[in-house]
Protein backbone atom coordinates (compact mmCIF):
# COMPACT_ATOMS: atom_id res chain seq x y z
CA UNK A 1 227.06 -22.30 176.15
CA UNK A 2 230.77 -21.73 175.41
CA UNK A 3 231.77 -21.48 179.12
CA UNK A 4 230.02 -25.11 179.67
CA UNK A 5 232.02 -26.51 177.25
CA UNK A 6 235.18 -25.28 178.23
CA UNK A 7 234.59 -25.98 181.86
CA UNK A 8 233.59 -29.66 181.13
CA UNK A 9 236.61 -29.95 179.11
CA UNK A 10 238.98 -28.56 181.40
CA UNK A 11 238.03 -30.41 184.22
CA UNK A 12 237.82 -33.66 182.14
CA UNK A 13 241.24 -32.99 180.52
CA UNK A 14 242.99 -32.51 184.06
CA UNK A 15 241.32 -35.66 185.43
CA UNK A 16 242.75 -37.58 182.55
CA UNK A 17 246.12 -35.46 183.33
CA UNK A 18 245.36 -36.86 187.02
CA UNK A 19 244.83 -40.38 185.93
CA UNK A 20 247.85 -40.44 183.98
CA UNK A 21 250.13 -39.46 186.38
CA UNK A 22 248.79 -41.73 188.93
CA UNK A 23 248.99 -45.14 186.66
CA UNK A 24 252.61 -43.96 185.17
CA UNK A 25 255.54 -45.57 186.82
CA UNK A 26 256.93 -41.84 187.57
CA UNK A 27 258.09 -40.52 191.07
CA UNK A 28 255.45 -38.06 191.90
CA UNK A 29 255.11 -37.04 194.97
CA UNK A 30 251.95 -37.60 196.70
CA UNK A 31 251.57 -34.42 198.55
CA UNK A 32 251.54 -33.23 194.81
CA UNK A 33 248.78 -35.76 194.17
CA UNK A 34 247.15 -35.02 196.60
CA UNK A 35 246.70 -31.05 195.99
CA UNK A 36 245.76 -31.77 192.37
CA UNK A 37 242.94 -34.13 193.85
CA UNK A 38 242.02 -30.86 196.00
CA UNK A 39 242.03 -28.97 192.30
CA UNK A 40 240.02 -31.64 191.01
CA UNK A 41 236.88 -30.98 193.62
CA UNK A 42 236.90 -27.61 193.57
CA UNK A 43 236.78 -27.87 189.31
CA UNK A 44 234.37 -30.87 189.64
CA UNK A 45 232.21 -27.84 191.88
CA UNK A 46 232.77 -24.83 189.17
CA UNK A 47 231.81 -27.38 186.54
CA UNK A 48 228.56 -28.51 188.35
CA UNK A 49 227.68 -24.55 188.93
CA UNK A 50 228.56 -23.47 185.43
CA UNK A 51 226.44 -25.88 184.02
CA UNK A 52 223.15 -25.34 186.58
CA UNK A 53 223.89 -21.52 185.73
CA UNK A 54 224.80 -21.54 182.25
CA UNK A 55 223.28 -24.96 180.48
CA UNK A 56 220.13 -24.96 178.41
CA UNK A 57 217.69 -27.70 179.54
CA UNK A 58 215.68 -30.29 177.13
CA UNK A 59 212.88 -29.16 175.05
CA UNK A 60 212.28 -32.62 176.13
CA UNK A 61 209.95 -34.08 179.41
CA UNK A 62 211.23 -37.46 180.37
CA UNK A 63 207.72 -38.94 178.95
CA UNK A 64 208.54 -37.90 175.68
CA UNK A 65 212.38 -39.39 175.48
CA UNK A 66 213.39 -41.50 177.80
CA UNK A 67 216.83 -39.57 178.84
CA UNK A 68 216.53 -37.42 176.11
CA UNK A 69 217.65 -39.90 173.42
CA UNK A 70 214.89 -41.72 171.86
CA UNK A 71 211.07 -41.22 171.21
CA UNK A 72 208.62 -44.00 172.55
C-alpha cells in the first residue's frame, strides 16, 4: 500500500509542479512543457497500474455504501 501512496503523490505533486509553471509569468519554454506533459501521461499510466496491481478494494458492495462513504 506504500507504493500507491507514493505513486499518487508523485504524480499529483508534479502536476501541481506542471500547473505552476504553466500559470507563472516565467519564460519556459514550451518544448520543455511539452515533454513534462509527455512525463505526466506516462506517470498518470504507472499510477493507474500501481493502483489496479497494488490497491486493496472495499470490503464494501456499492448496495451497502453508496461510493463507499455512507450506509443507507
Amino acid at each position: 500500500m506504500k507504493t500507491v501512496y507514493f505513486s499518487v503523490s508523485l504524480v499529483t505533486g508534479a502536476f501541481m509542479v506542471f500547473i505552476a509553471l504553466c500559470v507563472a509569468p516565467l519564460n519556459v519554454p514550451f518544448v520543455f512543457l511539452f515533454l513534462f506533459l509527455v512525463m505526466l501521461k506516462i506517470g498518470l499510466v504507472w499510477m493507474v497500474i500501481t493502483i489496479l496491481k497494488k490497491g486493496v478494494p472495499s470490503g464494501h458492495t456499492f448496495d451497502d455504501t453508496y461510493y463507499d462513504d455512507a450506509a443507507y
